[in-house]
N, C-alpha and C. Protein backbone atom coordinates (compact mmCIF):
# COMPACT_ATOMS: atom_id res chain seq x y z
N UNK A 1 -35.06 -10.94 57.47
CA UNK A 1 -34.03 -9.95 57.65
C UNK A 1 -33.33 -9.63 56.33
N UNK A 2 -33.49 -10.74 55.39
CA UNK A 2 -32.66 -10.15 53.92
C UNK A 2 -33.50 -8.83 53.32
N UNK A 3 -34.75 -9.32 53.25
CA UNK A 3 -35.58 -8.19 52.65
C UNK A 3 -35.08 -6.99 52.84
N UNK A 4 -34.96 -6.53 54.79
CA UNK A 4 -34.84 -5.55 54.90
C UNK A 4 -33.55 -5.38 54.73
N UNK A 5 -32.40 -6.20 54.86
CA UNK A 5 -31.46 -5.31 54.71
C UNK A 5 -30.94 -4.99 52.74
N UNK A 6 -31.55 -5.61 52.50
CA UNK A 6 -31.73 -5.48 50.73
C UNK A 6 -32.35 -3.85 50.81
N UNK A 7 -33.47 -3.42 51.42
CA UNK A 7 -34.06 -2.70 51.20
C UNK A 7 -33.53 -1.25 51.99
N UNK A 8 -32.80 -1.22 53.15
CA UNK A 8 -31.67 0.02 53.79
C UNK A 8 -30.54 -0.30 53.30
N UNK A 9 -30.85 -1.24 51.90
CA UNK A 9 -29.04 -1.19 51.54
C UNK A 9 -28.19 -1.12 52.69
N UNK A 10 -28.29 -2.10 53.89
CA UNK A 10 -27.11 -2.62 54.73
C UNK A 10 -26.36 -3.58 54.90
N UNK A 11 -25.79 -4.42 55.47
CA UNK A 11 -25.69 -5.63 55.53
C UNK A 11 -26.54 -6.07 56.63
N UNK A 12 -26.71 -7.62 56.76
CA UNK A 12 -27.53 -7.88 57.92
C UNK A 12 -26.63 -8.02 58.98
N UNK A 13 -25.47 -8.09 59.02
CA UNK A 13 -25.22 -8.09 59.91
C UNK A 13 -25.38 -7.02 60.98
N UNK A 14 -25.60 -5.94 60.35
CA UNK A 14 -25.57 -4.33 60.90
C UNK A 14 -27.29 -5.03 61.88
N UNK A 15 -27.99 -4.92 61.25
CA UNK A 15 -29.19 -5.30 61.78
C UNK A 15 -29.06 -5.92 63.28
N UNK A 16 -28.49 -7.06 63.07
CA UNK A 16 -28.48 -8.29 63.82
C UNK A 16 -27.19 -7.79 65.32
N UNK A 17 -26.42 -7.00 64.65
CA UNK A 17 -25.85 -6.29 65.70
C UNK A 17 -26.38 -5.37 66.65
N UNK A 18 -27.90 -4.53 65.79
CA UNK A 18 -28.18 -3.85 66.61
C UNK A 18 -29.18 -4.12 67.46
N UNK A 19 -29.67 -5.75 67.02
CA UNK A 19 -31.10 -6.20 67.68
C UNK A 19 -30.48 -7.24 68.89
N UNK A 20 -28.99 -7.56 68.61
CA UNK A 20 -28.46 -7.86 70.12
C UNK A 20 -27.77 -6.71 70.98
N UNK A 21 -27.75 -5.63 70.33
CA UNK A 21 -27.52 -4.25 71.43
C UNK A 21 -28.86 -4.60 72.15
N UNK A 22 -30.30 -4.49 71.70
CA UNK A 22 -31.06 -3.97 72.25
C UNK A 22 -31.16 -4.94 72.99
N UNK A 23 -30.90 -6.33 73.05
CA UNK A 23 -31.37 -7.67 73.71
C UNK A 23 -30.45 -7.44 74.99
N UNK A 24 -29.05 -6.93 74.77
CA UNK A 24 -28.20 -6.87 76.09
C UNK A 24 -28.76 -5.49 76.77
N UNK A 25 -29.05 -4.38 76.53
CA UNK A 25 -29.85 -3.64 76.98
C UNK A 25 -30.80 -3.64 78.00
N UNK A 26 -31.62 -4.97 77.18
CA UNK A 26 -33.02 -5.40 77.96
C UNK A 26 -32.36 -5.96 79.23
N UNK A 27 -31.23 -6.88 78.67
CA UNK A 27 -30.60 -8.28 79.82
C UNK A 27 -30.43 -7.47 81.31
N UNK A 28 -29.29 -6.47 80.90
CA UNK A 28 -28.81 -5.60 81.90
C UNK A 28 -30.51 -4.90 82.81
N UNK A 29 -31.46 -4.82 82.24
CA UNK A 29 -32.45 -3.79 83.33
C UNK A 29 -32.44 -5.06 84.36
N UNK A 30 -33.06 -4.83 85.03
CA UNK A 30 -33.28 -5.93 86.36
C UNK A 30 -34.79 -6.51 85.61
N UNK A 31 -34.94 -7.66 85.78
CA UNK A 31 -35.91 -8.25 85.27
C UNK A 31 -37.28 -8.35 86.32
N UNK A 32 -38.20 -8.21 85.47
CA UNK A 32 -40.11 -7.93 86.38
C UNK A 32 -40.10 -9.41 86.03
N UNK A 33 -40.72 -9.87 86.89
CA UNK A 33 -41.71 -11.03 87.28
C UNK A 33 -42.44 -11.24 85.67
N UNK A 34 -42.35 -12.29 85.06
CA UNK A 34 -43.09 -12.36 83.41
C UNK A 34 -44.34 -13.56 84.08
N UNK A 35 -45.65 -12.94 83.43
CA UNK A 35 -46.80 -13.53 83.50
C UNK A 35 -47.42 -14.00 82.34
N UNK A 36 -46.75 -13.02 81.14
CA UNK A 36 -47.49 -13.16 79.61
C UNK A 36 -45.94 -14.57 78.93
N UNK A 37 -46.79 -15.57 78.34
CA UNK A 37 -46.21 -16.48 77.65
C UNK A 37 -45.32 -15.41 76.63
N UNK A 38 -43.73 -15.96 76.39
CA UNK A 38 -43.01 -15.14 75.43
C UNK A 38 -43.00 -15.02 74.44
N UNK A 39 -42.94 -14.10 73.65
CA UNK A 39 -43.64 -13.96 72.40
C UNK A 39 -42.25 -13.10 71.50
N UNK A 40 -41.91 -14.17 70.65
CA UNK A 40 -40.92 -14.14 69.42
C UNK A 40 -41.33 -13.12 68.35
N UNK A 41 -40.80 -11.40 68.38
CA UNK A 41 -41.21 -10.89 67.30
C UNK A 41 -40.78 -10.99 66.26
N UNK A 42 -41.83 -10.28 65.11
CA UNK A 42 -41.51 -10.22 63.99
C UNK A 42 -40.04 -9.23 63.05
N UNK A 43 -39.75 -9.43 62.09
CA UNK A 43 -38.56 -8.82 62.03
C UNK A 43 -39.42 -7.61 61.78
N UNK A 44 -40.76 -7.18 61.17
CA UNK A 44 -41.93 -6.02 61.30
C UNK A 44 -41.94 -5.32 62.50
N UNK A 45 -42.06 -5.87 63.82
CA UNK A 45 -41.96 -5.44 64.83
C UNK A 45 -40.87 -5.12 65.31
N UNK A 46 -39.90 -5.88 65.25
CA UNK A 46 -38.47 -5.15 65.88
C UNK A 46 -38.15 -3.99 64.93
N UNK A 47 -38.44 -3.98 63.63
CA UNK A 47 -37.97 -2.86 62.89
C UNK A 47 -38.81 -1.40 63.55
N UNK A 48 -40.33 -2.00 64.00
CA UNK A 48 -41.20 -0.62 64.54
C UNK A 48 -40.21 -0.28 66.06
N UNK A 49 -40.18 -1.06 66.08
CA UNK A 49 -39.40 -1.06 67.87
C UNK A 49 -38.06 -0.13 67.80
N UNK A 50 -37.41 -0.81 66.99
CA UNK A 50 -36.11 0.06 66.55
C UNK A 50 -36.34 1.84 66.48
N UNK A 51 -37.40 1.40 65.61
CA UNK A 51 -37.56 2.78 65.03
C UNK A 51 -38.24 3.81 66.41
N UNK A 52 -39.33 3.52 67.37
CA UNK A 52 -39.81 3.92 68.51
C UNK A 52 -38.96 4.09 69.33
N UNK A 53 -37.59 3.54 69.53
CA UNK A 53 -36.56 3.40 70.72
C UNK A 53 -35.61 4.97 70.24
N UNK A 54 -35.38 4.79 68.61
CA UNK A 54 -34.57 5.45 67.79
C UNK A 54 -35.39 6.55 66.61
N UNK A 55 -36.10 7.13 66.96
CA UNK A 55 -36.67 8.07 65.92
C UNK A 55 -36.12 8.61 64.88
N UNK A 56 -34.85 8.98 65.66
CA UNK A 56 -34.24 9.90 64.31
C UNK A 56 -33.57 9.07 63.30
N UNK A 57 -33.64 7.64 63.10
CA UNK A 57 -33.28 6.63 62.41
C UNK A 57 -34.40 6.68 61.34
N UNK A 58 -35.64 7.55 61.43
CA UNK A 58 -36.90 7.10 60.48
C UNK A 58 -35.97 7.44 59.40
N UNK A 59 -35.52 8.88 59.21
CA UNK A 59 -35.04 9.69 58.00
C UNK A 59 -34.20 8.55 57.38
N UNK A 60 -33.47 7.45 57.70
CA UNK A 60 -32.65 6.96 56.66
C UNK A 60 -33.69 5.46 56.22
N UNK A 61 -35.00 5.43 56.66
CA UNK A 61 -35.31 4.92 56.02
C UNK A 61 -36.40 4.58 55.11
N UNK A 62 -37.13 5.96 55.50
CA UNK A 62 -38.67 6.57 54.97
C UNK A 62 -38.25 6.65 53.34
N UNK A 63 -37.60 6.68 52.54
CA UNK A 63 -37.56 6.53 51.06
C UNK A 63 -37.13 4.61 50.85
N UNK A 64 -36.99 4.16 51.43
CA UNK A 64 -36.29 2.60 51.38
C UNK A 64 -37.16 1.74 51.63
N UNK A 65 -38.48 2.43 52.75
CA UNK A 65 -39.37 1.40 52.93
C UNK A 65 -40.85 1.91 52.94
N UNK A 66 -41.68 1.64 52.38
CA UNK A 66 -42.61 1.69 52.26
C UNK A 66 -43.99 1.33 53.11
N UNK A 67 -44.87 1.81 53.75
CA UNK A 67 -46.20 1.08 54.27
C UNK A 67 -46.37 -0.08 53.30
N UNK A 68 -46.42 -0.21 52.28
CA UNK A 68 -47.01 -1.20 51.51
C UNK A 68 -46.01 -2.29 51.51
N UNK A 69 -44.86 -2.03 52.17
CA UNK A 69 -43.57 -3.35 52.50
C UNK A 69 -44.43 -4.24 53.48
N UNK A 70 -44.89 -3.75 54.48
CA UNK A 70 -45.69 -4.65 55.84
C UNK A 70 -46.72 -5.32 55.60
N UNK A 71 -46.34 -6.87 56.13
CA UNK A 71 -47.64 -7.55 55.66
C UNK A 71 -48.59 -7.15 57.20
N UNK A 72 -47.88 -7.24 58.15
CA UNK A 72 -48.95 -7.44 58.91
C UNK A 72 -49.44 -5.93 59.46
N UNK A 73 -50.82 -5.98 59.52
CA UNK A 73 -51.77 -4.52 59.31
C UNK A 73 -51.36 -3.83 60.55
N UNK A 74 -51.16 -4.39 62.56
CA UNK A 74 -50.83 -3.66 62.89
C UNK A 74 -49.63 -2.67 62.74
N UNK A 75 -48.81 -4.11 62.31
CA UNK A 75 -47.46 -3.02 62.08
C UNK A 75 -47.62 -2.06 61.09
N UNK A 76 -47.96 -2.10 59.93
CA UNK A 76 -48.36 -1.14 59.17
C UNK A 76 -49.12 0.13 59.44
N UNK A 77 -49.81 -0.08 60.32
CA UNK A 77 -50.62 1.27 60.73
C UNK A 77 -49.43 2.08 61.76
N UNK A 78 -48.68 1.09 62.58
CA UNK A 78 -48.02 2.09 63.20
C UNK A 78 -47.03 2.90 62.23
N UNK A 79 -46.07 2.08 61.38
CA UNK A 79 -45.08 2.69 60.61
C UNK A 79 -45.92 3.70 60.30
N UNK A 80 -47.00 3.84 59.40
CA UNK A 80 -47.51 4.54 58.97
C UNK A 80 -47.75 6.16 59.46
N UNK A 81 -48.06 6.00 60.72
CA UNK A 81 -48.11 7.05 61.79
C UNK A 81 -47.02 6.92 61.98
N UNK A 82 -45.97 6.39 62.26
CA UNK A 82 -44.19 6.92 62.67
C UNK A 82 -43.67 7.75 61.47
N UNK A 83 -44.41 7.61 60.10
CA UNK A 83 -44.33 8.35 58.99
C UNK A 83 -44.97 10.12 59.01
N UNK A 84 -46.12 9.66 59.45
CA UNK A 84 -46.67 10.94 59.86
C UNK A 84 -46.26 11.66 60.31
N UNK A 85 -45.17 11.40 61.50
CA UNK A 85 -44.94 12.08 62.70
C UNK A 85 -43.78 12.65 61.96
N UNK A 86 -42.89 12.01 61.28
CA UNK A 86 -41.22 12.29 60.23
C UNK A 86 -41.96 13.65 60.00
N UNK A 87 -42.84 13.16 58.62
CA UNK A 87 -42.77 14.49 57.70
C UNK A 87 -44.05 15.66 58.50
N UNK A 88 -44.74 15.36 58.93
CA UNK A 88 -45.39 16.07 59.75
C UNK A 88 -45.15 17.38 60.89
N UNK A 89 -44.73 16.52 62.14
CA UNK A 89 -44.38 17.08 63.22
C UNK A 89 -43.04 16.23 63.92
N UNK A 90 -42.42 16.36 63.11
CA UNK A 90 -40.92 15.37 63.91
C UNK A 90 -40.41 16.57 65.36
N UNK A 91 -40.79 17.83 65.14
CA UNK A 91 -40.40 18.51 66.22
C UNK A 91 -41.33 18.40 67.63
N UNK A 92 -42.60 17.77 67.47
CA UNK A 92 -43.13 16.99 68.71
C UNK A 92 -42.67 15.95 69.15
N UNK A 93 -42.63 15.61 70.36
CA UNK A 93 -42.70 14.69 71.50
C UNK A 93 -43.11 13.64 70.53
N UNK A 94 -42.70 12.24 70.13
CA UNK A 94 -43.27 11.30 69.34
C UNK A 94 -44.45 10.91 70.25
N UNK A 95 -43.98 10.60 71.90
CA UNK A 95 -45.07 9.84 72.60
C UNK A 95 -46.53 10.39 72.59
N UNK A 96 -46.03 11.96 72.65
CA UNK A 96 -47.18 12.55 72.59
C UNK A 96 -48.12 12.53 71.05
N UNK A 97 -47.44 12.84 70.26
CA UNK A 97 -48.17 12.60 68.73
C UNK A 97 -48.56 11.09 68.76
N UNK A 98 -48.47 10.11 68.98
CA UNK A 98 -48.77 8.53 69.07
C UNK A 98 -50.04 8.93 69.74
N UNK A 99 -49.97 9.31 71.09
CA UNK A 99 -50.80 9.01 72.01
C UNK A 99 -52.23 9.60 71.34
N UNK A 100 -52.04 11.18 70.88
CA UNK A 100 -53.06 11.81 70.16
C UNK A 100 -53.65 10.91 69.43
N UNK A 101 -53.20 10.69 68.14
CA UNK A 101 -53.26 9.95 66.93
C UNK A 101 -54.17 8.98 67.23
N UNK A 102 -53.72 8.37 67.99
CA UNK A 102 -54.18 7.00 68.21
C UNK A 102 -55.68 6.85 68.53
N UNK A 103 -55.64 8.42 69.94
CA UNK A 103 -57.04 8.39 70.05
C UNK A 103 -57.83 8.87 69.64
N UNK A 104 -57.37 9.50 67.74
CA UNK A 104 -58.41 10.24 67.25
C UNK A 104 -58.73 9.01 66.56
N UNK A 105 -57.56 8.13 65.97
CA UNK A 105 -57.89 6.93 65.23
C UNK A 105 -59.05 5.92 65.84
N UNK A 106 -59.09 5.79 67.54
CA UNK A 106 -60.00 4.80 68.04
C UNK A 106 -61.18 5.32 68.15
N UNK A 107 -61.01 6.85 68.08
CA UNK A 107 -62.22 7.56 68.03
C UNK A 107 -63.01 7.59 66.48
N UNK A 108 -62.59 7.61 66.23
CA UNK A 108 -63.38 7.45 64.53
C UNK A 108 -63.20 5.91 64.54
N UNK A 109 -62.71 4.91 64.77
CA UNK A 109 -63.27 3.30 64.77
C UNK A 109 -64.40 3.60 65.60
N UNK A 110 -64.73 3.73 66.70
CA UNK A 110 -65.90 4.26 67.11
C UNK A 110 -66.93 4.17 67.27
N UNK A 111 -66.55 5.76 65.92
CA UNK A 111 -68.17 6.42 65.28
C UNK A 111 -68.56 5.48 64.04
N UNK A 112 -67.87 4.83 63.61
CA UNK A 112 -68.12 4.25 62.63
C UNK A 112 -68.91 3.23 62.66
C-alpha cells in the first residue's frame, strides 16, 4: 500500500479508508452461501477492483501508474484494458467494452 500511495500522491490512509468503505458495503449485502476457500487480495487487485466499481477514478490515476507498475500479469492485462477503455471509449458501457475485448483477446489466444 506505500507504493501506491507514494505513487497517487495520497496518504494511505485515504486508501485504507476506502477499502473498508467497500468491505462495509460488502458486510451490509445479505451474504450467499461461500463454497470457494477465501482468498486475501492483492493490493493489485483491490486497486483493479476499485477502479471497476469506480471508473471515473481511472483519470486521476492513468499518469501516476503505469502497466509496467504490476507485477502480476493478470492484473496487468486488465489495468491495461481499463486503460484502453479511459483513452479510447470512456463514453461506452465499461462492461460492455471488457466483455468485447476480452473476447477478441481469447479469440486470438485461440488462433494462435
Amino acid at each position: 500500500m506505500e507504493l501506491l500511495s507514494r505513487r497517487l500522491q495520497i496518504p494511505d490512509t485515504i486508501i485504507f479508508e476506502a477499502m473498508d468503505r467497500q468491505k462495509e458495503k460488502e458486510v451490509s449485502r445479505p451474504k450467499e452461501k461461500k463454497t470457494e476457500a477465501h482468498h486475501q487480495l492483492s493490493s493489485e487487485e483491490t486497486l483493479i477492483g476499485l477502479l471497476v466499481k469506480n471508473p471515473a477514478e481511472i483519470k486521476k490515476i492513468v499518469k501516476k501508474i503505469q502497466v509496467e507498475d504490476f507485477v502480476e500479469e493478470g492484473t496487468r492485462k486488465i489495468y491495461k484494458l481499463l486503460l484502453k477503455w479511459y483513452t479510447e471509449s470512456s463514453s461506452q458501457d465499461l462492461e460492455n467494452f471488457c466483455i468485447k475485448n476480452l473476447k477478441d483477446e481469447f479469440g486470438r489466444a485461440r488462433a494462435d
